[in-house]
PDB file of N, CA and C in Angstrom:
ATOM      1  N   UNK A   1       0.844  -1.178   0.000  1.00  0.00           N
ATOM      2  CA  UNK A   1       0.000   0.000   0.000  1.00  0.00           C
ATOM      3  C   UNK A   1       0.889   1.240   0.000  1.00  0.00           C
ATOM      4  N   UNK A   2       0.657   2.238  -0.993  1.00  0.00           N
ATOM      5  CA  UNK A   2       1.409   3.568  -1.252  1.00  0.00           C
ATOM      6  C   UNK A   2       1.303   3.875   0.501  1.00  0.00           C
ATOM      7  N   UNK A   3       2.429   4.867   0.408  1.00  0.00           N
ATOM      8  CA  UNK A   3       2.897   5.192   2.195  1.00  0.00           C
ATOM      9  C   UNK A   3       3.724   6.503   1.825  1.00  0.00           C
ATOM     10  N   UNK A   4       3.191   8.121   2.611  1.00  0.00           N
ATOM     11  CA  UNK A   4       4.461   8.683   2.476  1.00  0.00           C
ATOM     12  C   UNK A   4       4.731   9.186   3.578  1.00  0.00           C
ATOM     13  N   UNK A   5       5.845   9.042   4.110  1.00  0.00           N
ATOM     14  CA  UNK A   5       6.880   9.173   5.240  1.00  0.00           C
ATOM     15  C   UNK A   5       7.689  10.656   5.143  1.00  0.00           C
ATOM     16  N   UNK A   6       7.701  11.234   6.114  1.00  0.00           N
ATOM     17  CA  UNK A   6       8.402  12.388   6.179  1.00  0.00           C
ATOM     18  C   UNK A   6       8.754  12.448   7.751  1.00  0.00           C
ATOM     19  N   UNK A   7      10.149  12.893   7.977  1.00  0.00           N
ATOM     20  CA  UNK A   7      10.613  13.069   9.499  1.00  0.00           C
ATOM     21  C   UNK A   7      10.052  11.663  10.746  1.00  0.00           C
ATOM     22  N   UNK A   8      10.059  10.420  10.198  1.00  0.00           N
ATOM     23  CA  UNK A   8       9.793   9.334  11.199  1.00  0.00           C
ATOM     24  C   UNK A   8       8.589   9.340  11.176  1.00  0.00           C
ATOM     25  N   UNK A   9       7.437  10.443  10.233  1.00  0.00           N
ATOM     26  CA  UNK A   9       6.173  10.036  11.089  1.00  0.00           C
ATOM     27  C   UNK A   9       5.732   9.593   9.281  1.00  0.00           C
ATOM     28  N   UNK A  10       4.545   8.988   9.309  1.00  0.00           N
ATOM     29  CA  UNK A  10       3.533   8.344   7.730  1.00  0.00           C
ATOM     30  C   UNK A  10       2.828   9.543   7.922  1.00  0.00           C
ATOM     31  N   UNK A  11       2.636   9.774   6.814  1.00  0.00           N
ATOM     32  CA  UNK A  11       1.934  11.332   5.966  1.00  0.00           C
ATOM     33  C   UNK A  11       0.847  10.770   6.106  1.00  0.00           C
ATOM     34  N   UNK A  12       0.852   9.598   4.566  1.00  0.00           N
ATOM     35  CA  UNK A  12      -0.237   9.394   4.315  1.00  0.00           C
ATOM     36  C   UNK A  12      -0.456   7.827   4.039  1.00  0.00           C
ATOM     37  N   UNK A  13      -1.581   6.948   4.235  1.00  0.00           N
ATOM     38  CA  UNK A  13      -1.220   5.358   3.997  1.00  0.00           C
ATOM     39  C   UNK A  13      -2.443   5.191   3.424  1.00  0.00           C
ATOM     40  N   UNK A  14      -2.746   4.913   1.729  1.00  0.00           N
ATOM     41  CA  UNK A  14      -3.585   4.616   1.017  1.00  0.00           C
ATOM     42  C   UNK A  14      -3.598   3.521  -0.195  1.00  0.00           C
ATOM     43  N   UNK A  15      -4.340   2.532  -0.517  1.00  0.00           N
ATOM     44  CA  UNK A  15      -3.909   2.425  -1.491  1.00  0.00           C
ATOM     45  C   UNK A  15      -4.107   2.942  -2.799  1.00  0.00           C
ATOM     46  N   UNK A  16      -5.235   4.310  -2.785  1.00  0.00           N
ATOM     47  CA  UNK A  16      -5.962   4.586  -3.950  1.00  0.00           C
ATOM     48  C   UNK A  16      -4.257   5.974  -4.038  1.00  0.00           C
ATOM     49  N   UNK A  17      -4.153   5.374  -5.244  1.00  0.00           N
ATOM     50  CA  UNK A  17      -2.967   6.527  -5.578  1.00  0.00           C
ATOM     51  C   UNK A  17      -3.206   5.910  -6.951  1.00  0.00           C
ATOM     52  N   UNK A  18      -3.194   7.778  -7.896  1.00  0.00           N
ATOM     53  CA  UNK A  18      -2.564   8.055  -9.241  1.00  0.00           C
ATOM     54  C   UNK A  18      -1.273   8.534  -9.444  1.00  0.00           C
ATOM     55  N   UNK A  19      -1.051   8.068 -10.371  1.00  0.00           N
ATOM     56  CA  UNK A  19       0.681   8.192 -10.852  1.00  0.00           C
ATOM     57  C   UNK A  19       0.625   9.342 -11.963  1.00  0.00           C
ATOM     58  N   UNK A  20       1.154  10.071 -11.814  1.00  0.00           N
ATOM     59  CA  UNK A  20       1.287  11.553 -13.287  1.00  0.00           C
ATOM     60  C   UNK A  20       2.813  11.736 -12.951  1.00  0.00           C
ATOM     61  N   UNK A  21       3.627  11.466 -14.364  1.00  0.00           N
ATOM     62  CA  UNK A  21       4.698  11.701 -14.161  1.00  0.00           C
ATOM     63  C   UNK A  21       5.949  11.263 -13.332  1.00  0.00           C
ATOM     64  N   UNK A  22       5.518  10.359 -12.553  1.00  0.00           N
ATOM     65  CA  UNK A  22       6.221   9.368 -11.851  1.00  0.00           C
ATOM     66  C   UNK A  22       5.774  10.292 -10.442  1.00  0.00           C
ATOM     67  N   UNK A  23       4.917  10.854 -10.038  1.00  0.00           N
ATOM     68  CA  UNK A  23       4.816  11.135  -9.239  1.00  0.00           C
ATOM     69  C   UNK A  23       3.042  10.424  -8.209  1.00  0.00           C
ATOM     70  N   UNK A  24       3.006   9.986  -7.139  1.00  0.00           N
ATOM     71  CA  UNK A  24       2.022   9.927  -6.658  1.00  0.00           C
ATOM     72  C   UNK A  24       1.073  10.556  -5.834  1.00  0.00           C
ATOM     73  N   UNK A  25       0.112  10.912  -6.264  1.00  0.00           N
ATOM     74  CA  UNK A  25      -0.893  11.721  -6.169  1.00  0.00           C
ATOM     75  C   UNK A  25      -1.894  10.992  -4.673  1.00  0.00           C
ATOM     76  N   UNK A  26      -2.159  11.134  -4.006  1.00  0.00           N
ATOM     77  CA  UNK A  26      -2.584  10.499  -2.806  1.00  0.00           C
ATOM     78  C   UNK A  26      -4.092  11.495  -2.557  1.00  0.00           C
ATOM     79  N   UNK A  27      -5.151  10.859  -2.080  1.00  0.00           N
ATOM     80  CA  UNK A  27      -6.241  11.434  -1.996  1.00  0.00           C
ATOM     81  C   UNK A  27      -5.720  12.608  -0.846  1.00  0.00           C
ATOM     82  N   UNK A  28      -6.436  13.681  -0.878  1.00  0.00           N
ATOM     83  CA  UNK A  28      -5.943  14.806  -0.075  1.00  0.00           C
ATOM     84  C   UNK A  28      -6.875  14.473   1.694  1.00  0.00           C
ATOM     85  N   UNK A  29      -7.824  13.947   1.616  1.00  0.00           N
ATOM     86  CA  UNK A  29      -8.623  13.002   2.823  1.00  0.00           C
ATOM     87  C   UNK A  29      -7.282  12.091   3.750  1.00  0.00           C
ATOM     88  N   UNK A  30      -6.870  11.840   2.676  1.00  0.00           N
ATOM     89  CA  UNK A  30      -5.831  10.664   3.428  1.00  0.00           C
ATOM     90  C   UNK A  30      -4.738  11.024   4.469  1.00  0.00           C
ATOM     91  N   UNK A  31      -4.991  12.497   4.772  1.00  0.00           N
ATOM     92  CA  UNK A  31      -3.457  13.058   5.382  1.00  0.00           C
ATOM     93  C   UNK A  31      -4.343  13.717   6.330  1.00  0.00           C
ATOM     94  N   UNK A  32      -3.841  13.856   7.632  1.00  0.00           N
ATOM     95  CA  UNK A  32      -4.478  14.556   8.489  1.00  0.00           C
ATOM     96  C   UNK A  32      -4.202  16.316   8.575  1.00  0.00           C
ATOM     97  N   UNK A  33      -5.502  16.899   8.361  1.00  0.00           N
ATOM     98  CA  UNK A  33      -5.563  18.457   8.034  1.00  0.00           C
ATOM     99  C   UNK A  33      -4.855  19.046   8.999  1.00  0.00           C
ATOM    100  N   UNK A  34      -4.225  19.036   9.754  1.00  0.00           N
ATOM    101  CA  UNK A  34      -3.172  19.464  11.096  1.00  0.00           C
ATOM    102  C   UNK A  34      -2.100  19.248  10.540  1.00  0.00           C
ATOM    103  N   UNK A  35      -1.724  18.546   9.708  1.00  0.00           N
ATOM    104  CA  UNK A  35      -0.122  18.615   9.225  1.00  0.00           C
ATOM    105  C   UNK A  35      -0.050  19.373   8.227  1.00  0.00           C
ATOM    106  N   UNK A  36      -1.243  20.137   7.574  1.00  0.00           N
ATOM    107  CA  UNK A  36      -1.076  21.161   6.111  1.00  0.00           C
ATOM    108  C   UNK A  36      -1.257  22.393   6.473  1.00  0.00           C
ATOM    109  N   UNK A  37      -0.458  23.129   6.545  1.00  0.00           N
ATOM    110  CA  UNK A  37      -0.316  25.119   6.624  1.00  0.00           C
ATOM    111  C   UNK A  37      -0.428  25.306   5.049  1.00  0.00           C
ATOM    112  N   UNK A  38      -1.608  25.847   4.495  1.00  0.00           N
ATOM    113  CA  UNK A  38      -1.627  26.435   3.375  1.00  0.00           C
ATOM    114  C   UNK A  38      -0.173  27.578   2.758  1.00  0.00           C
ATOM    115  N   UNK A  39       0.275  27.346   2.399  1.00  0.00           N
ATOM    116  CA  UNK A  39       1.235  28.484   1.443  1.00  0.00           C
ATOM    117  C   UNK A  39       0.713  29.238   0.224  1.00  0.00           C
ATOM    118  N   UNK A  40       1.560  30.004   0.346  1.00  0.00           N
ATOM    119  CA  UNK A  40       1.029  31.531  -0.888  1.00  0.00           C
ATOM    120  C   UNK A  40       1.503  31.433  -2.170  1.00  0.00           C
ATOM    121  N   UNK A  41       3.093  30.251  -2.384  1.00  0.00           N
ATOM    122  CA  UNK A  41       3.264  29.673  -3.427  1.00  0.00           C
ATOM    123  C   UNK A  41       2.740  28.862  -4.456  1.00  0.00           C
ATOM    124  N   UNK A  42       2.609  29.469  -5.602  1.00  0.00           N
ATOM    125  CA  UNK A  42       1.944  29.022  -6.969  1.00  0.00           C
ATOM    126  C   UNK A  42       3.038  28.656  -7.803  1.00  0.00           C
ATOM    127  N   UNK A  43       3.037  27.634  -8.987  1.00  0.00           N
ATOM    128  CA  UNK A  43       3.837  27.593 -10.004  1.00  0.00           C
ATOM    129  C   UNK A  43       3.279  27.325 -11.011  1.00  0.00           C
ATOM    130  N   UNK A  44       3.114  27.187 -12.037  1.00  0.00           N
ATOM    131  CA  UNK A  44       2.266  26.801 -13.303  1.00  0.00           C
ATOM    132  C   UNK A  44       2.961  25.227 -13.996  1.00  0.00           C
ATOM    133  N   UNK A  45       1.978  24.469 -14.263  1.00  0.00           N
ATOM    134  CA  UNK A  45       2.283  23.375 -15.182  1.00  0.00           C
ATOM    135  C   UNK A  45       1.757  23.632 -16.839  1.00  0.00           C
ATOM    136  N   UNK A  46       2.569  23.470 -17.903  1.00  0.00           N
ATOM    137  CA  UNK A  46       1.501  23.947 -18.852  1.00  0.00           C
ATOM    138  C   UNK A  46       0.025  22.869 -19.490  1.00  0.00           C
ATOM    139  N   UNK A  47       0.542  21.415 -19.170  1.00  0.00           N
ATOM    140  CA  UNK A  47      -0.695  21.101 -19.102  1.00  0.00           C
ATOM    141  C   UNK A  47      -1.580  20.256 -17.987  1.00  0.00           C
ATOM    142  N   UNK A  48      -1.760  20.393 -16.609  1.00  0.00           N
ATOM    143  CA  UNK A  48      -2.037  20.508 -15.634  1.00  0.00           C
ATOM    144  C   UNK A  48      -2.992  21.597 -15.197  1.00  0.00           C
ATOM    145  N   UNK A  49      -1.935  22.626 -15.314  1.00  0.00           N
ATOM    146  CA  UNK A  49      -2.116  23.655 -14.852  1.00  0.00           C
ATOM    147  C   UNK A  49      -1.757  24.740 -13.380  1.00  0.00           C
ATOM    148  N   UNK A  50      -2.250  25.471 -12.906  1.00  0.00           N
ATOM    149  CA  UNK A  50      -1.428  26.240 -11.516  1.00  0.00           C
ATOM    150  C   UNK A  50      -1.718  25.121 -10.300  1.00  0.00           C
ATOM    151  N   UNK A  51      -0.364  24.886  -9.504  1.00  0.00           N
ATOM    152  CA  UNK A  51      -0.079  24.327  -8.229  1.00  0.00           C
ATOM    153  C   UNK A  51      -0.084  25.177  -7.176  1.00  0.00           C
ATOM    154  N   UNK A  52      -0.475  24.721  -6.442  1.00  0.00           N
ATOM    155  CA  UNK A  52      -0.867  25.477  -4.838  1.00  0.00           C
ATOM    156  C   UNK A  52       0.295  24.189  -3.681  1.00  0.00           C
ATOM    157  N   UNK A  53       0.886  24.865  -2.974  1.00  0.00           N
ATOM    158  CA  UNK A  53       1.620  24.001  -2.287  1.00  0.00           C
ATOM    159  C   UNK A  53       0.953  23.836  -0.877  1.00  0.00           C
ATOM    160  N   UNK A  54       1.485  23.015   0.234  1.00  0.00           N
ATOM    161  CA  UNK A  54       1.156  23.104   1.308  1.00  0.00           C
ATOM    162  C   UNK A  54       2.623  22.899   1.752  1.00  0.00           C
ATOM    163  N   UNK A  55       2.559  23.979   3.083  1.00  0.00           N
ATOM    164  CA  UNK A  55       3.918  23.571   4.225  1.00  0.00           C
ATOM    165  C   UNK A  55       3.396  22.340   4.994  1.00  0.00           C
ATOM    166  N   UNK A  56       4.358  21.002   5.365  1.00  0.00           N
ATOM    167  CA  UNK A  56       4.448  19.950   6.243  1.00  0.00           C
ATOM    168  C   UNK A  56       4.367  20.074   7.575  1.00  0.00           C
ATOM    169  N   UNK A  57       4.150  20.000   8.292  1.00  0.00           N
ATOM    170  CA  UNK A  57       4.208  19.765   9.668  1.00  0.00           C
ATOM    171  C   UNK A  57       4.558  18.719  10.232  1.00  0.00           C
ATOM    172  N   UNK A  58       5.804  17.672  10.706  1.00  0.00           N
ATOM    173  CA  UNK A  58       5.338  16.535  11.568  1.00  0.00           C
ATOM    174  C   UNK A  58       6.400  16.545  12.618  1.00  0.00           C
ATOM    175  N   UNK A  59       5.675  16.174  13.753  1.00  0.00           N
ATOM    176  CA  UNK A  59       6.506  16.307  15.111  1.00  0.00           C
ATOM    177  C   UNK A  59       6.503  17.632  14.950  1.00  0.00           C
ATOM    178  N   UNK A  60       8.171  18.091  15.476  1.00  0.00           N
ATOM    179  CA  UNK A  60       8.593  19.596  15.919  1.00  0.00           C
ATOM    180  C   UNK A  60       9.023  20.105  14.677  1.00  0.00           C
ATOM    181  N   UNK A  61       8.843  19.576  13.615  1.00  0.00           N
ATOM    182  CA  UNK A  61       9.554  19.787  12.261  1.00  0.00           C
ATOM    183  C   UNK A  61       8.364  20.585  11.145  1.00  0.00           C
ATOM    184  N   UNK A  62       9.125  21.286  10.223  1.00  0.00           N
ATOM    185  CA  UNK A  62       8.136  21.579   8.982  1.00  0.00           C
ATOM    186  C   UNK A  62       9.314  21.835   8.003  1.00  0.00           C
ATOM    187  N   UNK A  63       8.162  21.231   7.110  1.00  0.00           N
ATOM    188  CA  UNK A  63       8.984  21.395   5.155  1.00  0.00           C
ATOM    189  C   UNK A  63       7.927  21.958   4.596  1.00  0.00           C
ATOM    190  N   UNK A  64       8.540  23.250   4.105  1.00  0.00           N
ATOM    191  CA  UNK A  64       7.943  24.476   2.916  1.00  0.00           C
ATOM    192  C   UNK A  64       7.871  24.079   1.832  1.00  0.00           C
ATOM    193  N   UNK A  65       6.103  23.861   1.688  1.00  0.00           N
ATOM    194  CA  UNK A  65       5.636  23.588   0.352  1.00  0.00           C
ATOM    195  C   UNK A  65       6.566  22.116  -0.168  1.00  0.00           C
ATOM    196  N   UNK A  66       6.410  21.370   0.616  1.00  0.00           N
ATOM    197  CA  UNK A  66       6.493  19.703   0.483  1.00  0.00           C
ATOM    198  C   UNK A  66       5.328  18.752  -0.365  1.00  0.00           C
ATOM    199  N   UNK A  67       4.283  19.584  -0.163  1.00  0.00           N
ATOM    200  CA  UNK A  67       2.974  19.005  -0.858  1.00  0.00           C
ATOM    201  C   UNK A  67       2.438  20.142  -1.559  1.00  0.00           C
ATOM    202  N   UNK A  68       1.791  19.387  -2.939  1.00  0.00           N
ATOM    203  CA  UNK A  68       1.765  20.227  -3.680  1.00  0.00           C
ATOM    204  C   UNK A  68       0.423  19.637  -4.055  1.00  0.00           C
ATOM    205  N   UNK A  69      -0.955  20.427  -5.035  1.00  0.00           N
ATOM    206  CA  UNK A  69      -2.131  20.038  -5.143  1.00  0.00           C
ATOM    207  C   UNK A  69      -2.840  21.240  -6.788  1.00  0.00           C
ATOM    208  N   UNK A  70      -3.020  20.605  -7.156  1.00  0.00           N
ATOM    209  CA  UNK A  70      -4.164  21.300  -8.475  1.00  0.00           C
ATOM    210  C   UNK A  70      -5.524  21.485  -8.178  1.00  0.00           C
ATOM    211  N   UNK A  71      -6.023  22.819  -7.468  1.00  0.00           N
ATOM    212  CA  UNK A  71      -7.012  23.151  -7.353  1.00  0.00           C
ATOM    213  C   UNK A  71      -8.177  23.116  -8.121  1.00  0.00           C
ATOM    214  N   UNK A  72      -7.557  23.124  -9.300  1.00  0.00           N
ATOM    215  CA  UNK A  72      -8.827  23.254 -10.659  1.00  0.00           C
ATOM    216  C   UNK A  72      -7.959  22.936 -11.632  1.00  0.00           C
ATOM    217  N   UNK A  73      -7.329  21.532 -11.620  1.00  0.00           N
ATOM    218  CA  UNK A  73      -6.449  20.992 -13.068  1.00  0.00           C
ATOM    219  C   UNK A  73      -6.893  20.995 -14.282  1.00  0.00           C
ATOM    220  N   UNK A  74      -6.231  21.294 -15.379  1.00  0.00           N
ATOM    221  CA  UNK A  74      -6.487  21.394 -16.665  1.00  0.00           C
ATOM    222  C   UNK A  74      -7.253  20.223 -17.335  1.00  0.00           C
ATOM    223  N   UNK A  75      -8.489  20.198 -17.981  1.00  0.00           N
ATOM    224  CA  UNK A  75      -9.202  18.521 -18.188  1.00  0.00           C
ATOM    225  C   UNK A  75      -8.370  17.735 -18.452  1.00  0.00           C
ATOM    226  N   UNK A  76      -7.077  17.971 -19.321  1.00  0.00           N
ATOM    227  CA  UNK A  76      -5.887  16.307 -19.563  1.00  0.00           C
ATOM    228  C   UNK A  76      -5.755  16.257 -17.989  1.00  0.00           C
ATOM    229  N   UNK A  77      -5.551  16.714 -17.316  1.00  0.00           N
ATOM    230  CA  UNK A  77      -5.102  16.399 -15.872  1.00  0.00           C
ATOM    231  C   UNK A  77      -6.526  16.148 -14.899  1.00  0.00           C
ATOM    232  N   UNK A  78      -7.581  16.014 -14.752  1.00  0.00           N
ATOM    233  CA  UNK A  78      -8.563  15.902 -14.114  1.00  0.00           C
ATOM    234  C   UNK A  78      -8.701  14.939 -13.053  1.00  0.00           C
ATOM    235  N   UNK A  79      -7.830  13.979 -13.462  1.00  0.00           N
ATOM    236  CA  UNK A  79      -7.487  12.729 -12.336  1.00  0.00           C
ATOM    237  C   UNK A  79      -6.968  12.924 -11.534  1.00  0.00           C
ATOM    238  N   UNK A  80      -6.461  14.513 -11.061  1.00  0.00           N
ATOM    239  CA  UNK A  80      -5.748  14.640  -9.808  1.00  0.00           C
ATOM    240  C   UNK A  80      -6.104  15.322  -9.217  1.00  0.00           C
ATOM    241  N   UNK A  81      -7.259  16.407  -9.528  1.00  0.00           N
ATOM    242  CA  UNK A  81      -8.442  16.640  -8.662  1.00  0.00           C
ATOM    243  C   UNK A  81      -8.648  16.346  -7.409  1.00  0.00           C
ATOM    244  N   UNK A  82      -8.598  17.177  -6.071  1.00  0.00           N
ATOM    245  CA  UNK A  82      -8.407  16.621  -5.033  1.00  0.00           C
ATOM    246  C   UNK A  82      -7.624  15.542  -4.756  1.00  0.00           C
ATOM    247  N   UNK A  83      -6.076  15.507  -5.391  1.00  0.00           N
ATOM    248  CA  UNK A  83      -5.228  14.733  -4.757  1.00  0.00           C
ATOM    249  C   UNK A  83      -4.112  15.527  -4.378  1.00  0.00           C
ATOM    250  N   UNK A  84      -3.104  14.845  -4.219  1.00  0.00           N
ATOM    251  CA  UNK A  84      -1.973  15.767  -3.472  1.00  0.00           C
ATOM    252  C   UNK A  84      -0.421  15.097  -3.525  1.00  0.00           C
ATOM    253  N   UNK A  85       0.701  15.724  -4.017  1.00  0.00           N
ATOM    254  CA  UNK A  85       2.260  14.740  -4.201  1.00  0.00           C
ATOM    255  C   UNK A  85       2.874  15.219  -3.245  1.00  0.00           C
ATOM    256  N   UNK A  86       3.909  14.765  -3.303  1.00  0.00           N
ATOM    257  CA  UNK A  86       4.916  15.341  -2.266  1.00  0.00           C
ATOM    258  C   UNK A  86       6.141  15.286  -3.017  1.00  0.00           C
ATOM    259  N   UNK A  87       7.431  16.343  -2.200  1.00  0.00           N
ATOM    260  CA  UNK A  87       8.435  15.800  -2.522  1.00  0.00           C
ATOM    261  C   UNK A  87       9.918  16.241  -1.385  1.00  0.00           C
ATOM    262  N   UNK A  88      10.724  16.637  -1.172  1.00  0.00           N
ATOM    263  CA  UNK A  88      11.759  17.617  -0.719  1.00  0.00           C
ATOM    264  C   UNK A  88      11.573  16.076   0.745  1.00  0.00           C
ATOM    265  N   UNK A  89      12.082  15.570   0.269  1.00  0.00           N
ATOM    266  CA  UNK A  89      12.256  14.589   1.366  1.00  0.00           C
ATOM    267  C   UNK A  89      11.346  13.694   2.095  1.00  0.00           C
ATOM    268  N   UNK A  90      10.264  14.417   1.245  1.00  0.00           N
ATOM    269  CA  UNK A  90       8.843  12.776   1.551  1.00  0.00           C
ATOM    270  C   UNK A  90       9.168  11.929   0.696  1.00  0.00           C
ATOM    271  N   UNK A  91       8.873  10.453   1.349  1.00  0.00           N
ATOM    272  CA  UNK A  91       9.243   9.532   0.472  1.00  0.00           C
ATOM    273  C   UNK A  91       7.695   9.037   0.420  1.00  0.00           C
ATOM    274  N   UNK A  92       7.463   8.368  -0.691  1.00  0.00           N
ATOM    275  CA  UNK A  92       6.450   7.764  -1.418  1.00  0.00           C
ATOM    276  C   UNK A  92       6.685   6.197  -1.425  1.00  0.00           C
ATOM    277  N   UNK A  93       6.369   4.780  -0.873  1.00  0.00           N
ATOM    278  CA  UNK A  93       6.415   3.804  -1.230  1.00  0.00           C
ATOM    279  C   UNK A  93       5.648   2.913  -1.693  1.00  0.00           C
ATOM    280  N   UNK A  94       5.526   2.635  -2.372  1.00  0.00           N
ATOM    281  CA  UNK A  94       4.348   1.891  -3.849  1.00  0.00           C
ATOM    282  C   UNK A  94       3.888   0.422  -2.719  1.00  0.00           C
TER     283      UNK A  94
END
């Protein structure tokens, strides 16, 4: 079952995960809303579309804009719609 791990603690443990790009997309339900501080950082995908990040929280620790999410993805991208990746030292295990 997909698993992502950051600082000793599991993010998130699901098995419903999409893959875009070698990346896994994890239902955004699956992570407890206490570990996500919204951020003000945007970046654009050109066919996706604009990313919204979230800062991490776990334990005494946080990683800036570690999770990242498509609020309103471009229709080729629609499958990730309320999901959410990670990266900067979350690990993802299939």
């Amino acid at each position: 079952m997909p698993r992502a791990i950051w600082n000793d603690t599991i993010i998130a443990d699901t098995p419903d995960t999409v893959v875009v790009e070698g990346n896994h997309y994890l239902p955004l339900s699956a992570i407890d809303p206490a570990m996500l501080t919204p951020s003000t950082t945007t970046t654009v995908c050109g066919w996706k579309g604009t990313a919204n990040y979230y800062t991490l929280t776990a334990g005494d620790a946080q990683n800036k804009d570690a999770v990242w999410y498509y609020a309103d993805p471009k229709p080729a991208a629609a499958e990730i719609k309320g999901r959410v990746a990670f990266w900067k030292g979350v690990k993802v295990t299939p």
